[in-house]
C-alpha atoms as a PDB file:
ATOM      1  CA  UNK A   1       0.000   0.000   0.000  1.00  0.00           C
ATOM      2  CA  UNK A   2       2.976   2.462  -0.902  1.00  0.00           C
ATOM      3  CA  UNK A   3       1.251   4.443  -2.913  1.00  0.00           C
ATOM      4  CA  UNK A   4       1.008   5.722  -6.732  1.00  0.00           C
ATOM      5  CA  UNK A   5       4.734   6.023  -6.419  1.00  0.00           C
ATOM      6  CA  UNK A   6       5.338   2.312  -5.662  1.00  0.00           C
ATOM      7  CA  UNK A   7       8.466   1.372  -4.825  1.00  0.00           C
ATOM      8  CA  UNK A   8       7.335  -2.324  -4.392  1.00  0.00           C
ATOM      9  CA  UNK A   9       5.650  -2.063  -8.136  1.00  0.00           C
ATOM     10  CA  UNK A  10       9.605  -2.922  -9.263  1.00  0.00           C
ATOM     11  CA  UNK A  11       9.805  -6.137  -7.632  1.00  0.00           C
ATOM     12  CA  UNK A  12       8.390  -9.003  -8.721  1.00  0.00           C
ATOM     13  CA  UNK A  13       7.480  -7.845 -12.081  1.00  0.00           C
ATOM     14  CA  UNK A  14       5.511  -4.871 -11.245  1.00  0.00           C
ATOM     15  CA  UNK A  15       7.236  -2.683 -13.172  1.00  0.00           C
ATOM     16  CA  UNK A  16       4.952  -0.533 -14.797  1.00  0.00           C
ATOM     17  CA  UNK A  17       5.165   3.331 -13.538  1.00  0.00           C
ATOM     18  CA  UNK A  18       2.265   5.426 -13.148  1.00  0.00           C
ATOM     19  CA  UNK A  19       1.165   7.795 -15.965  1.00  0.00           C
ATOM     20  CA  UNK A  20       0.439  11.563 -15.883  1.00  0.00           C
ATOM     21  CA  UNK A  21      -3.023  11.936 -16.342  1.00  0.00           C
ATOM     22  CA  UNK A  22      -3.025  15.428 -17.799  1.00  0.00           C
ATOM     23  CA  UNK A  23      -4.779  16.920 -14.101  1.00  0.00           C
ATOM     24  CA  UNK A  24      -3.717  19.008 -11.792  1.00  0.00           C
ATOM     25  CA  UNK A  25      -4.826  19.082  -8.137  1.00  0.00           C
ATOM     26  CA  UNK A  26      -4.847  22.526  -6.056  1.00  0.00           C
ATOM     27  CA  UNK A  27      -5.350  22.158  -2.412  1.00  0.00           C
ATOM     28  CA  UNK A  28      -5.695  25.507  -0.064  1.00  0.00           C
ATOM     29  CA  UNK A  29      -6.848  25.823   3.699  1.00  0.00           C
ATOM     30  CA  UNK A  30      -8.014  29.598   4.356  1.00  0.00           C
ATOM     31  CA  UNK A  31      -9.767  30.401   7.552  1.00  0.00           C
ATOM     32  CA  UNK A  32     -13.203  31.123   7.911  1.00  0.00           C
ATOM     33  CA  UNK A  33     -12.958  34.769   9.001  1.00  0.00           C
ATOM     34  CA  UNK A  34     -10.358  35.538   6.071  1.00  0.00           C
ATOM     35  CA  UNK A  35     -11.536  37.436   2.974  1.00  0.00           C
ATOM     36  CA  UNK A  36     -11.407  34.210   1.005  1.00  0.00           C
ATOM     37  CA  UNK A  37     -13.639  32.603   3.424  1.00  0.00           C
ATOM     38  CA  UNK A  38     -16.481  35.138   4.149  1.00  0.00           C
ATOM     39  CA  UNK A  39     -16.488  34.786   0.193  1.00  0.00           C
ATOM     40  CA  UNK A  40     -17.031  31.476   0.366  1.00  0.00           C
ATOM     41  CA  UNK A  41     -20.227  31.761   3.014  1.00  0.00           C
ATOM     42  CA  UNK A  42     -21.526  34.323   1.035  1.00  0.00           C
ATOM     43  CA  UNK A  43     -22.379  31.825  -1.498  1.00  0.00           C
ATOM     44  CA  UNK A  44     -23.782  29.270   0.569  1.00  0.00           C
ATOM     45  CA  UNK A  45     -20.660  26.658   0.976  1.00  0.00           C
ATOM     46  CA  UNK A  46     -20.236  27.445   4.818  1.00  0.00           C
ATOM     47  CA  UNK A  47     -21.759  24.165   6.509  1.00  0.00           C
ATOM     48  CA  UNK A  48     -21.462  21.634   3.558  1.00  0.00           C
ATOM     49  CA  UNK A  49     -19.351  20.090   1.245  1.00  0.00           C
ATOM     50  CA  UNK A  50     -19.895  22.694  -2.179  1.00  0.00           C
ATOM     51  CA  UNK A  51     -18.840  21.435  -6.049  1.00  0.00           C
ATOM     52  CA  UNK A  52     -18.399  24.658  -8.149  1.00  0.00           C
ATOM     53  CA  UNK A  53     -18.456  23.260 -11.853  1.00  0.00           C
ATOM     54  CA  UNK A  54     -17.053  24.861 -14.549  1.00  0.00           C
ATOM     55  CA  UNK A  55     -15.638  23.741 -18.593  1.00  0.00           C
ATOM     56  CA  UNK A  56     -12.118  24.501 -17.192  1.00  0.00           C
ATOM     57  CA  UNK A  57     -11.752  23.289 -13.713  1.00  0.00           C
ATOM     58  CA  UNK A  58     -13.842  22.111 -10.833  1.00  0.00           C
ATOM     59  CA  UNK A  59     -13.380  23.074  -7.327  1.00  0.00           C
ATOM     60  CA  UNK A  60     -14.593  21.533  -4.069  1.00  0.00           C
ATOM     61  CA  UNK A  61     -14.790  23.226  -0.945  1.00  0.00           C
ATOM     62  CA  UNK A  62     -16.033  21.871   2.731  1.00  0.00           C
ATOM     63  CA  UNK A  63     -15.179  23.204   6.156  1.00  0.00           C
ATOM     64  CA  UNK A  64     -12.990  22.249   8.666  1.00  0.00           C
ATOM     65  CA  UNK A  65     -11.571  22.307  12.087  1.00  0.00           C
ATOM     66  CA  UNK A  66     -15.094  22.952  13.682  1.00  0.00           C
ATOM     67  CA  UNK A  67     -16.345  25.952  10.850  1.00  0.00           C
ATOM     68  CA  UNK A  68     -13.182  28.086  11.878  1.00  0.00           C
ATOM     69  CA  UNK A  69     -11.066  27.120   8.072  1.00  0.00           C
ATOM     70  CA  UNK A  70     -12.088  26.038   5.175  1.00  0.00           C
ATOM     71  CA  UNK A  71      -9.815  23.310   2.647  1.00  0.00           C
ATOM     72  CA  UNK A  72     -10.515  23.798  -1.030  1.00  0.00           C
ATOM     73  CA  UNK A  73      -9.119  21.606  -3.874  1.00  0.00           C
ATOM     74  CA  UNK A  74      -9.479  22.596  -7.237  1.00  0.00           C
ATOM     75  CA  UNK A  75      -8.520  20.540 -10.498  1.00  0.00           C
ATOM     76  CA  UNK A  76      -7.672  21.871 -13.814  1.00  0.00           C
ATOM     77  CA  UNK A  77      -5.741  20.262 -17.046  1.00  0.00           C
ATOM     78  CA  UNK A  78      -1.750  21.677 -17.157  1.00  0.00           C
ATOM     79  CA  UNK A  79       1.884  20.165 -17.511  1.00  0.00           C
ATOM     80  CA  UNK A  80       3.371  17.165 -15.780  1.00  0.00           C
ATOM     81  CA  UNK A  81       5.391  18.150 -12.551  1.00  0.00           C
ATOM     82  CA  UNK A  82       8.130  16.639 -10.656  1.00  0.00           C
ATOM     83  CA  UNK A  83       6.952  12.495  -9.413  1.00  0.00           C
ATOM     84  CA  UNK A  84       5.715  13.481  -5.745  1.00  0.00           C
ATOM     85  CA  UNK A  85       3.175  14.651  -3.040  1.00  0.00           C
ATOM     86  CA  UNK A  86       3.335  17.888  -4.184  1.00  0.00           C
ATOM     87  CA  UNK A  87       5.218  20.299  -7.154  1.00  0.00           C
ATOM     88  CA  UNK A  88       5.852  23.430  -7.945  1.00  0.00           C
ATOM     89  CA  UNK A  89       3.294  24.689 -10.668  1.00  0.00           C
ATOM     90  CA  UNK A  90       2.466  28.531 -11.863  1.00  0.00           C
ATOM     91  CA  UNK A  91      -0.232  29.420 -10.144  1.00  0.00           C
ATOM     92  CA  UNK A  92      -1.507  31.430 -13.394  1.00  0.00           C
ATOM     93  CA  UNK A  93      -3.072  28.453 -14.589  1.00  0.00           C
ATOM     94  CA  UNK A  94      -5.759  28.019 -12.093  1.00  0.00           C
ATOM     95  CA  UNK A  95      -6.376  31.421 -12.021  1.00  0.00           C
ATOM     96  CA  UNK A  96      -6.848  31.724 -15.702  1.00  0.00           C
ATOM     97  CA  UNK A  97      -8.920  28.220 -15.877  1.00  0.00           C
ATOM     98  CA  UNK A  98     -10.870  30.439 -12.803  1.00  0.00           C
ATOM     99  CA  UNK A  99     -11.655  33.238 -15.038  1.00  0.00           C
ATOM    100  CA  UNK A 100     -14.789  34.640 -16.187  1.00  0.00           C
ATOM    101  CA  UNK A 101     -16.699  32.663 -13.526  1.00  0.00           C
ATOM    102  CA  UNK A 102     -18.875  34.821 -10.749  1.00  0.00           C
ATOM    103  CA  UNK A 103     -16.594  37.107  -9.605  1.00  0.00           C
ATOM    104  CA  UNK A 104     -16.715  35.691  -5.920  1.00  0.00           C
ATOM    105  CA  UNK A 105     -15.147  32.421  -7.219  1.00  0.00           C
ATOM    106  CA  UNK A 106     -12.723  34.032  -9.715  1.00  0.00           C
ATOM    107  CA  UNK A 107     -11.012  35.991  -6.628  1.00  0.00           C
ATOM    108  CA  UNK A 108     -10.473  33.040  -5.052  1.00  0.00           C
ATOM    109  CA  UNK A 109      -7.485  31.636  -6.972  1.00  0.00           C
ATOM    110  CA  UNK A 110      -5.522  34.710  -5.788  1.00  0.00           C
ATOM    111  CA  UNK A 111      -7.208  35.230  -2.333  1.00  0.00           C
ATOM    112  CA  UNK A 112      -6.953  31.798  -1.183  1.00  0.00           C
ATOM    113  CA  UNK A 113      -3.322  31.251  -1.566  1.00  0.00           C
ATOM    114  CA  UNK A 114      -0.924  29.877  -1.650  1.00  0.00           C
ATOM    115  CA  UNK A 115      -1.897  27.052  -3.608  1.00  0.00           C
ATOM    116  CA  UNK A 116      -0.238  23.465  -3.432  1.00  0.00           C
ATOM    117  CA  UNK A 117      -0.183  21.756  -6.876  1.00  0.00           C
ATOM    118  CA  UNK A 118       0.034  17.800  -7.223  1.00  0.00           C
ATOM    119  CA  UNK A 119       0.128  15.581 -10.414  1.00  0.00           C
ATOM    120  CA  UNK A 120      -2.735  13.609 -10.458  1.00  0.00           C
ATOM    121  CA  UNK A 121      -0.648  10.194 -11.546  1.00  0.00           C
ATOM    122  CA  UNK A 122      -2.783   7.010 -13.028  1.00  0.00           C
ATOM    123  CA  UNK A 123      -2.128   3.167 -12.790  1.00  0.00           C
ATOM    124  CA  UNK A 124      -2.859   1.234 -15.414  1.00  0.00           C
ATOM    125  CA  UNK A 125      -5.452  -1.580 -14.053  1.00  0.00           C
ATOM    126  CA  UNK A 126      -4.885  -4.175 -16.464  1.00  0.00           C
ATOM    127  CA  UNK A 127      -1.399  -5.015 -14.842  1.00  0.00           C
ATOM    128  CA  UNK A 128      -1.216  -7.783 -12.214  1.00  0.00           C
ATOM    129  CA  UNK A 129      -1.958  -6.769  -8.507  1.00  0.00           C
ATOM    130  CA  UNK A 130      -0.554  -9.926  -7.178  1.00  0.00           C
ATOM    131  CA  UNK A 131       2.711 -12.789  -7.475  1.00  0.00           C
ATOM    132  CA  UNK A 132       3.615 -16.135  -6.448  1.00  0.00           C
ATOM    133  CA  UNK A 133       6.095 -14.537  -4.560  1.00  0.00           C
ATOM    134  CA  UNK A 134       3.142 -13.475  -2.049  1.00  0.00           C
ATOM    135  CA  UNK A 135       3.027  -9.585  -3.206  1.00  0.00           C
ATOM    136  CA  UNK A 136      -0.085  -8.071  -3.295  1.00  0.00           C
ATOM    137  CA  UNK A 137      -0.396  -3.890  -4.267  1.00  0.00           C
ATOM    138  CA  UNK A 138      -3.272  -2.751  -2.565  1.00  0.00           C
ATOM    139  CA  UNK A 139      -4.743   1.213  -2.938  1.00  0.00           C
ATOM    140  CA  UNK A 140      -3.065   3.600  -5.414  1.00  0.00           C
ATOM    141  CA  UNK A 141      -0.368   1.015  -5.885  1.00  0.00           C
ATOM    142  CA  UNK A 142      -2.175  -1.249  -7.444  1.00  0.00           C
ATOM    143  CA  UNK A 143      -4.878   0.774  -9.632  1.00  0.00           C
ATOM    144  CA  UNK A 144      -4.716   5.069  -8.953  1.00  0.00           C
ATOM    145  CA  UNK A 145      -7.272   6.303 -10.384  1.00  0.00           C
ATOM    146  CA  UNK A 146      -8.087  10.075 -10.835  1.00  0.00           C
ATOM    147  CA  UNK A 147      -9.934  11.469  -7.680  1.00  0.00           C
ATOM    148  CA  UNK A 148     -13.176  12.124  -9.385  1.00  0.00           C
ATOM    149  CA  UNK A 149     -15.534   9.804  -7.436  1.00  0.00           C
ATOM    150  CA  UNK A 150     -13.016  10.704  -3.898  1.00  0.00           C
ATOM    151  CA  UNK A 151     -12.288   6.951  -3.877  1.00  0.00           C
ATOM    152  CA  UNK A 152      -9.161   6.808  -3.655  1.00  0.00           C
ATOM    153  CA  UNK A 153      -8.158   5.861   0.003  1.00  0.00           C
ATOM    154  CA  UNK A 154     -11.294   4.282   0.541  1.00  0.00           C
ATOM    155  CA  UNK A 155     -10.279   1.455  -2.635  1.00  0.00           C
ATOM    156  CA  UNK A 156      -7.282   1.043  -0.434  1.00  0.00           C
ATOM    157  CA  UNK A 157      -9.173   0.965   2.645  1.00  0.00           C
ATOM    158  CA  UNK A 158     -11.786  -2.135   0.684  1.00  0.00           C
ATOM    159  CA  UNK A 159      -8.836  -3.636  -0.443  1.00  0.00           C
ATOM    160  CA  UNK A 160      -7.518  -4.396   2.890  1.00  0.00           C
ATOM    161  CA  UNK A 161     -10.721  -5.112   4.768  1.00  0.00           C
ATOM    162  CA  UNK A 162     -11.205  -8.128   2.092  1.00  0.00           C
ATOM    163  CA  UNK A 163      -7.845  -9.385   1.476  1.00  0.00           C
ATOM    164  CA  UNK A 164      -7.240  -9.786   5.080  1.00  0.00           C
ATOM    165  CA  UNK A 165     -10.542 -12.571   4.922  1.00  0.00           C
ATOM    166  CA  UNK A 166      -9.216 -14.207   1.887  1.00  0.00           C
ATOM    167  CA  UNK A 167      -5.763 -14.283   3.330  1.00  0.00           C
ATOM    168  CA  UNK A 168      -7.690 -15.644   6.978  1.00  0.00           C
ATOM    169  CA  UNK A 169      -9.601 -18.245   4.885  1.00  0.00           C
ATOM    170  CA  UNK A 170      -6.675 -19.829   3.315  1.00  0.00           C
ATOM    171  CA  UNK A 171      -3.873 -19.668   5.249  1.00  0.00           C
ATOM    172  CA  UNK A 172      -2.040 -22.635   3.894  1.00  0.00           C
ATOM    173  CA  UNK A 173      -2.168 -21.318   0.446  1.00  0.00           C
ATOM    174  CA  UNK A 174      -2.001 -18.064   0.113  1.00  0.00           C
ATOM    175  CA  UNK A 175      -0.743 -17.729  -3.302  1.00  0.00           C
ATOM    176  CA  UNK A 176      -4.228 -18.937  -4.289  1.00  0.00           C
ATOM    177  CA  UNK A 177      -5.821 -16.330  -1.595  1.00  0.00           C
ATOM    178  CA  UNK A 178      -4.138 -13.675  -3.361  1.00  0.00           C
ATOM    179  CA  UNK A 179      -5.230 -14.415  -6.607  1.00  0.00           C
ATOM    180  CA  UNK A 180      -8.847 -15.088  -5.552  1.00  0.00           C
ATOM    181  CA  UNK A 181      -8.768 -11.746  -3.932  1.00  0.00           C
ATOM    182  CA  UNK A 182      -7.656 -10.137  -7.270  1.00  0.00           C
ATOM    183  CA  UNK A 183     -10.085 -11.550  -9.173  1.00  0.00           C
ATOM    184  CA  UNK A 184     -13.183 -10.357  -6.881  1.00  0.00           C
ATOM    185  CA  UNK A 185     -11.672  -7.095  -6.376  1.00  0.00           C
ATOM    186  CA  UNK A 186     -11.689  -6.310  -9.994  1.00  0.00           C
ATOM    187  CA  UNK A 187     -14.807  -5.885 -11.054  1.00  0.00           C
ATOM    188  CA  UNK A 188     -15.699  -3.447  -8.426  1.00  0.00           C
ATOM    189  CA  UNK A 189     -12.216  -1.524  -8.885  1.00  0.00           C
ATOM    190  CA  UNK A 190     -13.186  -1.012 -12.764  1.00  0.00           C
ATOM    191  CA  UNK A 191     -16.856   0.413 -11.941  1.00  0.00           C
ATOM    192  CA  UNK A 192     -15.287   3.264  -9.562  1.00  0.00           C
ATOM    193  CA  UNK A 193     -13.038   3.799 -12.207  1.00  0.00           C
ATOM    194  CA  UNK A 194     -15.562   4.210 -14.491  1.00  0.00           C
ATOM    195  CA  UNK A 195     -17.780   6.187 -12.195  1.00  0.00           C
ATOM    196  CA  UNK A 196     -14.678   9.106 -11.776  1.00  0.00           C
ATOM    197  CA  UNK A 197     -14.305   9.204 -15.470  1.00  0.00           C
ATOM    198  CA  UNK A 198     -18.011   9.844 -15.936  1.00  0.00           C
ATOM    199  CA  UNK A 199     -17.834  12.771 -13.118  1.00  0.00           C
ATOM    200  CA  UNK A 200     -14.883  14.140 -14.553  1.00  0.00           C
ATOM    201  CA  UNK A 201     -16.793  14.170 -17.947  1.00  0.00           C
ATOM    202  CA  UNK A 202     -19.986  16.020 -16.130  1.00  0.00           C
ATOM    203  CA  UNK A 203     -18.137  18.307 -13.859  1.00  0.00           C
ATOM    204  CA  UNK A 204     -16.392  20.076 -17.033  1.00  0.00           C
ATOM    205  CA  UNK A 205     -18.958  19.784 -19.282  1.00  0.00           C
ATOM    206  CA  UNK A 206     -20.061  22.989 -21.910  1.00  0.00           C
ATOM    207  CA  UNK A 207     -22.428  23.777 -24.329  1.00  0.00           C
ATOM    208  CA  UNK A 208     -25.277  21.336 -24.380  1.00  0.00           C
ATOM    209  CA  UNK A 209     -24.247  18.626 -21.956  1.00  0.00           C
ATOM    210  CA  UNK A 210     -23.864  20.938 -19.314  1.00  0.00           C
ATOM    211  CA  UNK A 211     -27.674  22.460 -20.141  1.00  0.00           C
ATOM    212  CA  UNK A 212     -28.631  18.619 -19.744  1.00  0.00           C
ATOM    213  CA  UNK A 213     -26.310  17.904 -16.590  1.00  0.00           C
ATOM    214  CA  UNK A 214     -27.743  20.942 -14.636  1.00  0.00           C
ATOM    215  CA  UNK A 215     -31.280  20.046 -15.647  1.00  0.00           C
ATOM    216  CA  UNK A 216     -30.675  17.005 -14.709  1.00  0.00           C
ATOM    217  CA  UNK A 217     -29.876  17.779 -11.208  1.00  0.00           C
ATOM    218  CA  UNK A 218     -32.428  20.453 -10.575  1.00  0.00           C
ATOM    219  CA  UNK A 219     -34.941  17.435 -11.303  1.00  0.00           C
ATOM    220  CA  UNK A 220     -33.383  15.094  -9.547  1.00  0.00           C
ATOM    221  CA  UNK A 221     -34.013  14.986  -5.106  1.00  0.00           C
ATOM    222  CA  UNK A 222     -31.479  15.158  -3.128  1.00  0.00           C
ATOM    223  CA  UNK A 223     -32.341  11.546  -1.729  1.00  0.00           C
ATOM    224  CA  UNK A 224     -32.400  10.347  -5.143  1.00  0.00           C
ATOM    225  CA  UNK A 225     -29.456  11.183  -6.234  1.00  0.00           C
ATOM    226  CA  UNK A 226     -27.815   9.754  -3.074  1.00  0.00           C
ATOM    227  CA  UNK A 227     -29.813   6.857  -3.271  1.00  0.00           C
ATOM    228  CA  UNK A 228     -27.884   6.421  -6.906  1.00  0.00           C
ATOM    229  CA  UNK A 229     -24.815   5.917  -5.289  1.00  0.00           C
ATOM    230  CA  UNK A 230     -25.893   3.642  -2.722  1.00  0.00           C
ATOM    231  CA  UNK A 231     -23.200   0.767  -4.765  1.00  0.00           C
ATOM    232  CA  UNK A 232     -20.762   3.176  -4.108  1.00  0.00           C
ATOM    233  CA  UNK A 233     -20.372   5.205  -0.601  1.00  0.00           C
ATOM    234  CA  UNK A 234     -22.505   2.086   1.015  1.00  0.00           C
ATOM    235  CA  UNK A 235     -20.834  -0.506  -0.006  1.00  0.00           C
ATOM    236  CA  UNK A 236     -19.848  -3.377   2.809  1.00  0.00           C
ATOM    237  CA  UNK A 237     -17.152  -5.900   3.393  1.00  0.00           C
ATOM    238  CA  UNK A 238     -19.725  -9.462   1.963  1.00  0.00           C
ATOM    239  CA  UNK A 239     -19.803 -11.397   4.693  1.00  0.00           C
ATOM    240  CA  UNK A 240     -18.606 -14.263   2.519  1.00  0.00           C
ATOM    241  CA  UNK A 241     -14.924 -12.580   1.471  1.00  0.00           C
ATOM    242  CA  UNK A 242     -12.369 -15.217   1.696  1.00  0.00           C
ATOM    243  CA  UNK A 243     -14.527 -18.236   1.069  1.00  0.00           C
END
């Protein structure tokens, strides 16, 4: 569980490296009683977790530390960076990508920083998770994805919860545990994926397709559109795993 930055990907014929996937993350904590912040309760995003969507980036923005800060992160396309938690990336693009938007967002890129920028690396999927040597990747080692469904630490989190039952079930051959484990893990793995890909695709939509996404929303409820993602955020360890 090392990360998208394996080191243990080299051994044992993981050696595939991750891939740039063209994002860029922006992460920026500003306190609640900043300018930044009273912008951001002025528009409603005090006491919830707020999407602002836009053709050029997206930006999410919750509170924290009991209402007294705010974190935002904010994703737009731009140019790999150094491999690593964190780069050094001109903070021109996100305000550009924020420009033209309501003017209370737009200030933000300046008023909220400084800005941290990560590479948002992927894995490919297709390569093996698991050896005979009794290697398994787990989490962002084994399939990073981009963080468009937030699912990230919580497929690492799913991955350990029900490897640790296959593993329990077959202690006396755990090569075969491993394997198993891959195989069931998969399927649900490639429907995340698939579900970040489609919110990536919404969230920066223009023209048309965002006319249809935002009608779409205005008809849907609020419990029915959580409801549709029941699979995802409610999904449980089967009490079955391992056997």
């Amino acid at each position: 569980a090392d990360g998208v930055w394996s080191a243990i990907r080299a051994f044992g014929g993981f050696a595939a490296k991750s891939r740039f996937s063209g994002e860029l993350a922006w992460r920026a904590t500003i306190s609640a009683d900043s300018v930044a912040g009273e912008a951001l309760a002025a528009v409603g995003a005090a006491n919830c977790v707020t999407a602002f969507l836009h053709p050029g980036f997206h930006l999410v923005a919750y509170p924290v530390s009991n209402g007294t800060a705010f974190n935002l992160a904010a994703f737009t396309t731009g140019e790999i960076i150094a491999e690593g938690w964190s780069g050094h990336a001109d903070p021109n693009i996100l305000v550009g990508a924020m420009r033209g938007t309501a003017a209370a967002l737009a200030r933000l890129a300046e008023d909220a920083g400084p800005w941290t920028a990560w590479p948002i690396h992927t894995v490919d999927p297709a390569q093996p998770w698991t050896t005979p040597a009794g290697i398994a990747l787990i989490g962002d080692a084994a399939h990073a994805m981009t963080p468009f469904a937030a699912q990230g630490a919580a497929m690492a989190i799913e991955d350990a919860a029900t490897l640790a039952g296959f593993v329990a079930a077959s202690p006396a051959d755990p090569w075969s545990a491993l394997t198993a484990w891959e195989k069931v893990r998969r399927p649900r793995i490639g429907k995340v994926a698939r579900r970040g890909a489609v919110n990536r695709l919404a969230w920066h939509a223009s023209g048309p397709v965002a006319v249809a996404r935002n009608l779409f929303l205005k008809l849907r409820s609020p419990e029915r559109l959580a409801a549709d993602l029941d699979w995802l955020y409610g999904w449980q360890v089967p009490e079955t795993v391992g056997h």
